[in-house]
C-alpha atoms as a PDB file:
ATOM      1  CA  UNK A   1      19.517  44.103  72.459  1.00  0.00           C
ATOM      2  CA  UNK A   2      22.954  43.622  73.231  1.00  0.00           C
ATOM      3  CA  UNK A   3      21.944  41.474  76.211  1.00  0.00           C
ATOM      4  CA  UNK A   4      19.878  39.022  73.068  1.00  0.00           C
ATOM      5  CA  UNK A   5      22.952  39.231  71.201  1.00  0.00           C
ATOM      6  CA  UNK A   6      25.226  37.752  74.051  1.00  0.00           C
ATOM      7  CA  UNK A   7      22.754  35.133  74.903  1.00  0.00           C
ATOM      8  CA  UNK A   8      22.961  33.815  71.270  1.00  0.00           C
ATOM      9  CA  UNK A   9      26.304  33.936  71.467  1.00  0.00           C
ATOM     10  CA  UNK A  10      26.400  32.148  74.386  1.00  0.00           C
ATOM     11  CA  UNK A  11      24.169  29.389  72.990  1.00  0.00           C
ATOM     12  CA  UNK A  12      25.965  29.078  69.556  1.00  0.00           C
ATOM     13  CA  UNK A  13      29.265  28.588  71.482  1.00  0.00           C
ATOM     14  CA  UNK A  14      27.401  25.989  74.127  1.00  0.00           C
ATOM     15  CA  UNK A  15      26.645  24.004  70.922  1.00  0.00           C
ATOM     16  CA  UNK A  16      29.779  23.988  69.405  1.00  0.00           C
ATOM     17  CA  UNK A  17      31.047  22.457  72.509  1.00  0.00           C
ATOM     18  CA  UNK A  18      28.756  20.089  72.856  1.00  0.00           C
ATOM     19  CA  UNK A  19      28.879  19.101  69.438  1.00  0.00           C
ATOM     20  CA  UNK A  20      32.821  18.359  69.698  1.00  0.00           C
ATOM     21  CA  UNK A  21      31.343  16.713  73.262  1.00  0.00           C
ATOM     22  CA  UNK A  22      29.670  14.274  71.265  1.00  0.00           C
ATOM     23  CA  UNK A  23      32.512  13.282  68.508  1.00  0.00           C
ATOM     24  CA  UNK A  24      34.735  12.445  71.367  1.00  0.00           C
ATOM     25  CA  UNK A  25      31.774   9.959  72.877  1.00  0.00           C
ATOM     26  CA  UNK A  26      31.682   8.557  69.152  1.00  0.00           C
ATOM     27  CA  UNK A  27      35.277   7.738  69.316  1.00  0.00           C
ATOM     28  CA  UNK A  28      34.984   6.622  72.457  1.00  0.00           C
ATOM     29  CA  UNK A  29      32.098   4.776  71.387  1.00  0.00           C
ATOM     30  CA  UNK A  30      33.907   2.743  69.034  1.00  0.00           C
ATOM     31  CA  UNK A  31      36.843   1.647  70.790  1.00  0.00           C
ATOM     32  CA  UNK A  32      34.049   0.201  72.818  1.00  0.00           C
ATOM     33  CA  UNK A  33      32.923  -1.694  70.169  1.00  0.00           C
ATOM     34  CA  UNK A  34      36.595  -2.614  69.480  1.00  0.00           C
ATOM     35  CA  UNK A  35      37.116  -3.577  73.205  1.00  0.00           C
ATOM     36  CA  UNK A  36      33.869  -5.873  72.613  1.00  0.00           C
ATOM     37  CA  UNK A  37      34.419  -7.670  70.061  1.00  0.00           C
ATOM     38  CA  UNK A  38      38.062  -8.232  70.859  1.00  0.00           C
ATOM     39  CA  UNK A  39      36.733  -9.452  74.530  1.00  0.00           C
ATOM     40  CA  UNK A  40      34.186 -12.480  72.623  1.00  0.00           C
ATOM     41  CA  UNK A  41      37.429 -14.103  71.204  1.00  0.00           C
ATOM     42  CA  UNK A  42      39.057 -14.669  74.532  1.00  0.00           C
ATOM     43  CA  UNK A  43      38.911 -18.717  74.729  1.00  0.00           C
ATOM     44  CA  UNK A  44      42.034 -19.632  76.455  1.00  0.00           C
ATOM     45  CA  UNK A  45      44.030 -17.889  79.794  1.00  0.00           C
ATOM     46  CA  UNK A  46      46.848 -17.214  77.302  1.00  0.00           C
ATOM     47  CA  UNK A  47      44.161 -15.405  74.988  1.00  0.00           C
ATOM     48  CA  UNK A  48      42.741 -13.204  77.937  1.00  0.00           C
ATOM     49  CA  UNK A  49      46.079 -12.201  78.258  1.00  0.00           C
ATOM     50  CA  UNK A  50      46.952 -10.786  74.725  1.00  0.00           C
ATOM     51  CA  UNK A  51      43.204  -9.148  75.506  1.00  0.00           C
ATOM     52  CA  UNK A  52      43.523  -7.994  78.365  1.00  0.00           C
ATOM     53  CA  UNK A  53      46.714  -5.758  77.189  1.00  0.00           C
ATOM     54  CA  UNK A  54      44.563  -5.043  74.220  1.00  0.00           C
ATOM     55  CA  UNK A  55      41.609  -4.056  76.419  1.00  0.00           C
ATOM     56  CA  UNK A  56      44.315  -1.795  78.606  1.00  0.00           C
ATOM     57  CA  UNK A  57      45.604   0.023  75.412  1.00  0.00           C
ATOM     58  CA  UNK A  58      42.123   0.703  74.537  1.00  0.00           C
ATOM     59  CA  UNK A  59      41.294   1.729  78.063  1.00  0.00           C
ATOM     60  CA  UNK A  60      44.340   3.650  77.949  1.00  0.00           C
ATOM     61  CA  UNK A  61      43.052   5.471  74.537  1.00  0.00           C
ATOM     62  CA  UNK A  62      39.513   5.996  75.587  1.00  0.00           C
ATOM     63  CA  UNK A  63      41.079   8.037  79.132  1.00  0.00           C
ATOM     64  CA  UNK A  64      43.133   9.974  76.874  1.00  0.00           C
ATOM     65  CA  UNK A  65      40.300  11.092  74.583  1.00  0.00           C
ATOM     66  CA  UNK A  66      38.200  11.847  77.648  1.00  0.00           C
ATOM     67  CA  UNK A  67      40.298  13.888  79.334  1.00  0.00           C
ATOM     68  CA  UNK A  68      39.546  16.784  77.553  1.00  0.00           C
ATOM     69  CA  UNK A  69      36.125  16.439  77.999  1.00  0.00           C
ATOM     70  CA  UNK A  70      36.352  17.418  81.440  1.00  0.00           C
ATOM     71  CA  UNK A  71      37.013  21.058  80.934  1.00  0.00           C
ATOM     72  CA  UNK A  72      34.477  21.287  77.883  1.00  0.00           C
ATOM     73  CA  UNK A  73      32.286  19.938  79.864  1.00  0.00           C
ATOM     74  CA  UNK A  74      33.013  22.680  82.846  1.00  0.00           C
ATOM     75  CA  UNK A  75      32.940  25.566  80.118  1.00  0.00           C
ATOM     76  CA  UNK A  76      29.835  24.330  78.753  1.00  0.00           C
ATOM     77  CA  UNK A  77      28.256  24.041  82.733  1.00  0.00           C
ATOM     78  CA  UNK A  78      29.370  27.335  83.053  1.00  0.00           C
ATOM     79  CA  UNK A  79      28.382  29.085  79.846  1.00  0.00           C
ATOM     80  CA  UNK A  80      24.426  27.271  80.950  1.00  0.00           C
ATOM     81  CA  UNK A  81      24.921  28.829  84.420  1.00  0.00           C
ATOM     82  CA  UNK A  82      24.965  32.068  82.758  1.00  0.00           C
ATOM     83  CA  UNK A  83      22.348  31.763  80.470  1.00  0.00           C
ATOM     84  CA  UNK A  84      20.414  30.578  83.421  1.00  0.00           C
ATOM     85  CA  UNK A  85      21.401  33.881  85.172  1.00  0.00           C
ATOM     86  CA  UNK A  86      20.919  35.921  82.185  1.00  0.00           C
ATOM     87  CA  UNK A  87      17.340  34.394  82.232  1.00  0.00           C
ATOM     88  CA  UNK A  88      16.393  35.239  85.754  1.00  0.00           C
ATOM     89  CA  UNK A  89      17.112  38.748  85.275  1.00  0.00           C
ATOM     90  CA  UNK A  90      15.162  38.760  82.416  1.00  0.00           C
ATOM     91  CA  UNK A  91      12.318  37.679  83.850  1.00  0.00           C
ATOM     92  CA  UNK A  92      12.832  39.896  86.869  1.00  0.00           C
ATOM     93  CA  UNK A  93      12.900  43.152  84.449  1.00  0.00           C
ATOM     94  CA  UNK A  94       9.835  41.335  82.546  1.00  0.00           C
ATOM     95  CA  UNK A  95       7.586  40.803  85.689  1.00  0.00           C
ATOM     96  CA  UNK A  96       8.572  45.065  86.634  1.00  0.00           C
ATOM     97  CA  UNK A  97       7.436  46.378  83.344  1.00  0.00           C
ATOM     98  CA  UNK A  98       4.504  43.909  83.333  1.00  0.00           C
ATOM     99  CA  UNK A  99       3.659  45.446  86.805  1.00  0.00           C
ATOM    100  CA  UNK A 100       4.272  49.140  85.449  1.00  0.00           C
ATOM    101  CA  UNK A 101       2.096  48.533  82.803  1.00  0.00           C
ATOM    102  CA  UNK A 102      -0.516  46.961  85.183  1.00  0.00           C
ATOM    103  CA  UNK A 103      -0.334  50.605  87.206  1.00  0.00           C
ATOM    104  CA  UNK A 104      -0.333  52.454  83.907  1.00  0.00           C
ATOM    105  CA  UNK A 105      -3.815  50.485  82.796  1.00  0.00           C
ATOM    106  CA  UNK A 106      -5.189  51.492  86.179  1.00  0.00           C
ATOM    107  CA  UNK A 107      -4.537  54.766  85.445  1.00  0.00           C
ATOM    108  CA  UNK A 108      -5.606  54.621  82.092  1.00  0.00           C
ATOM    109  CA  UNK A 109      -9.050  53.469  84.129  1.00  0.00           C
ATOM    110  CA  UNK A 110      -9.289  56.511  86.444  1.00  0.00           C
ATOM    111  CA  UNK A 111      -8.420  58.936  83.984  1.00  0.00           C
ATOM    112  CA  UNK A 112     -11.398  58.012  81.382  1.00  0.00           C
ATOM    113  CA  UNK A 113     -13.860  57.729  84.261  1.00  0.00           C
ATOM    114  CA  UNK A 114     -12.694  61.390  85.146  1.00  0.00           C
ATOM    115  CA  UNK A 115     -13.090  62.129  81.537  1.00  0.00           C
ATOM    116  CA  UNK A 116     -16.264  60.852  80.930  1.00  0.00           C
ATOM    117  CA  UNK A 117     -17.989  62.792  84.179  1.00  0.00           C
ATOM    118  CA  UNK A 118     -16.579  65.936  82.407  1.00  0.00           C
ATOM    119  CA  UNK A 119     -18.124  65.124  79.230  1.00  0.00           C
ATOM    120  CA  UNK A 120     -21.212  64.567  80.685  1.00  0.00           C
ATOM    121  CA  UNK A 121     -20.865  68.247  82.221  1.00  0.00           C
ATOM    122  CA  UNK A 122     -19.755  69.522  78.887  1.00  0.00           C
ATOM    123  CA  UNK A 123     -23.722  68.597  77.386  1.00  0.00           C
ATOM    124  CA  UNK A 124     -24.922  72.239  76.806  1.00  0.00           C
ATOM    125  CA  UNK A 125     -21.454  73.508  75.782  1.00  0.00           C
ATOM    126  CA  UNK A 126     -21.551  72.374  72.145  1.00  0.00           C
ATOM    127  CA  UNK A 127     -25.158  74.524  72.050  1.00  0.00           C
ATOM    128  CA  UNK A 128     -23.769  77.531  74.105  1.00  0.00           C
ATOM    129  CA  UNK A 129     -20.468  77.768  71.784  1.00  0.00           C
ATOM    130  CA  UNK A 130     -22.602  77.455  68.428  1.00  0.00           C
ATOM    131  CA  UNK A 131     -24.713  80.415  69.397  1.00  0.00           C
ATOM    132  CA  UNK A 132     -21.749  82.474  70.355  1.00  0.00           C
ATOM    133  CA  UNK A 133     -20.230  81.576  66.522  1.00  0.00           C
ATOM    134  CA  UNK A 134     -23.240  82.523  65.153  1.00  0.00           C
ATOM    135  CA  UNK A 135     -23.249  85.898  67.514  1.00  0.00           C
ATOM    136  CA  UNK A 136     -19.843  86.143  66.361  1.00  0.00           C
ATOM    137  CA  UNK A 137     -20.555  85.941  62.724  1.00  0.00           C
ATOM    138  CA  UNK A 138     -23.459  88.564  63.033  1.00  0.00           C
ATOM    139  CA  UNK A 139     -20.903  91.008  64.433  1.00  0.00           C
ATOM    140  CA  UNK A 140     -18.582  90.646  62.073  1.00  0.00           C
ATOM    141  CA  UNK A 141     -21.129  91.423  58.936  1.00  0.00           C
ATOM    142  CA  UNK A 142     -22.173  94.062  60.720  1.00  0.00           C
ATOM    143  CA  UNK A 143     -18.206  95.583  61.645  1.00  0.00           C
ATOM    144  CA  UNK A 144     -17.720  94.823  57.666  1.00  0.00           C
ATOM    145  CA  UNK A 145     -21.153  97.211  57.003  1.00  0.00           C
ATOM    146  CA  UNK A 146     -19.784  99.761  58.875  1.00  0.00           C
ATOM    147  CA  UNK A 147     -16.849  99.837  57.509  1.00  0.00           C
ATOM    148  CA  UNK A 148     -18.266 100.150  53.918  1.00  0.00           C
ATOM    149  CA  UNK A 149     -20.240 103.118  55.308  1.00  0.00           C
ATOM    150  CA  UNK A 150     -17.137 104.779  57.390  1.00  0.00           C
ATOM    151  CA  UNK A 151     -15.375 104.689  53.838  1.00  0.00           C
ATOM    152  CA  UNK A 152     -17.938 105.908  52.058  1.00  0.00           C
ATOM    153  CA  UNK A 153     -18.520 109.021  54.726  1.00  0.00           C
ATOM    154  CA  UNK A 154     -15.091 109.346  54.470  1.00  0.00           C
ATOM    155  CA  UNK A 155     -15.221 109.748  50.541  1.00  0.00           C
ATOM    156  CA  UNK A 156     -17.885 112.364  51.150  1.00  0.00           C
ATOM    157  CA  UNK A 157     -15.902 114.175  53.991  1.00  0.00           C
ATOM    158  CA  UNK A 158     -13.028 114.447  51.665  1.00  0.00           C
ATOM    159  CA  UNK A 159     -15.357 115.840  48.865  1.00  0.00           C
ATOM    160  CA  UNK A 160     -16.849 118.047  51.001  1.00  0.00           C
ATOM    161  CA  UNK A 161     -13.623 119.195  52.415  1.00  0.00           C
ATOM    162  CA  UNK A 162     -12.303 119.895  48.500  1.00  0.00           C
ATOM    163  CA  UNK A 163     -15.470 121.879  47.870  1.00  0.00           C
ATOM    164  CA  UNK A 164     -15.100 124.068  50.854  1.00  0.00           C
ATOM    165  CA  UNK A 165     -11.613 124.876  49.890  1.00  0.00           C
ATOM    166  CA  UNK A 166     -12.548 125.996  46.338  1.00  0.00           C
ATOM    167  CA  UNK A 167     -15.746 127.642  47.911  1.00  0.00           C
ATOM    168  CA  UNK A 168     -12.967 129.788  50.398  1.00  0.00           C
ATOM    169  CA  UNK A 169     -10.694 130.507  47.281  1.00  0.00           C
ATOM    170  CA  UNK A 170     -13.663 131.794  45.255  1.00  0.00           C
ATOM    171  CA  UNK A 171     -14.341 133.722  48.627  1.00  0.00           C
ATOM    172  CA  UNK A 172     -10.758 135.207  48.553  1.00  0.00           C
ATOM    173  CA  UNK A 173     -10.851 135.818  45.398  1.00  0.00           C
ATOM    174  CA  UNK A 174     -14.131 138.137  45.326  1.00  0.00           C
ATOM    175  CA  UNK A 175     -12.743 140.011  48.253  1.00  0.00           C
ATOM    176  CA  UNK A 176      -9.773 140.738  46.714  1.00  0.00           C
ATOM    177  CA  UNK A 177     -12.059 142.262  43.121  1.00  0.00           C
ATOM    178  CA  UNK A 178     -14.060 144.031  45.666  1.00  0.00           C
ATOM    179  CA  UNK A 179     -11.428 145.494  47.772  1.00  0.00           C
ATOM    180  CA  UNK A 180      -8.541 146.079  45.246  1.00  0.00           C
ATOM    181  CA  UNK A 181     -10.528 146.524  42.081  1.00  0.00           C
ATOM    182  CA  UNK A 182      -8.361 144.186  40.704  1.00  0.00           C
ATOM    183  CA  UNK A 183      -6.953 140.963  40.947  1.00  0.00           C
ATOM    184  CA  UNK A 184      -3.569 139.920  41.982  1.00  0.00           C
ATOM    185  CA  UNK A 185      -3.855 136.134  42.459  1.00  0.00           C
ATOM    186  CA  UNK A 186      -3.737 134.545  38.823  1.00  0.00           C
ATOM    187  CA  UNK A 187      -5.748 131.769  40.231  1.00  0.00           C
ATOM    188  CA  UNK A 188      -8.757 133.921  40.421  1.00  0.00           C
END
């Protein structure tokens, strides 16, 4: 990104040079004109000499304004020399991912032919797996049954257990009528 950013950068400041470039060949431009049309009045040796300074001045003028022309001209040579550089490597890092993602498509290939001999191995797998759910399901009505039932035998146990220690008390408690004659334990 910052690489995009310098090249416009670049470029912007590339045309702002050769936009001043091209004002300084307008003015140059026009004191050609000037040198022109002051050349077609030149009709007598004394004439040509009055031109001819004029011509000089304006020669004289159009050096000066194209003097600094030369080092725009180097800066702007230089500023495309490293665009043109900036471009190359560019391309360069272009062409390497293009040939990365080349190997990574090949890949891709290999990979879904591998795939698609395992899925044609997989066929019965989907059939196998369903009848183990269902298997699965069975078992677990049936652990959910026998759980109902372990509770319930568990009710009864507890029941049972109650009963059998009422039926001992009452058991205590006639042995003690029998044996005593008479009963210590209010609970009897």
């Amino acid at each position: 990104m910052a690489l995009l950013a310098l090249v416009l950068v670049v470029t912007v400041v590339a045309v702002a040079l050769l936009t001043r470039t091209w004002l300084n060949l307008r003015g140059i431009n026009d004191k050609a004109s000037q040198i022109a049309e002051t050349g077609r009045g030149i009709n007598s040796y004394t004439d040509a000499i009055i031109q001819l300074n004029t011509t000089n001045d304006l020669g004289n003028s159009i050096e000066e304004t194209a003097n600094p022309l030369v080092g725009q001209l180097d800066t702007v040579v230089g500023l495309a020399n490293s665009i043109n550089n900036k471009a190359t490597s560019i391309t360069a890092s272009a062409l390497t991912i293009n040939s990365t993602a080349k190997t990574i498509g090949n890949s891709g290939s290999s990979i879904n032919t591998s795939a698609s001999g395992i899925n044609a191995n997989l066929g019965p797998v989907p059939g196998i797996a369903e009848s183990i759910r269902g298997g699965v399901v069975t078992i677990n009505q049936n652990v959910m049954t026998t759980i109902g039932i372990a509770e319930a035998v568990r009710t009864d146990v507890r029941n049972i257990l109650g009963e059998a220690n009422k039926a001992v008390r009452n058991g205590a408690c006639i042995d003690n009528k029998t044996s005593l004659g008479a009963v210590n334990d209010p609970d009897c």
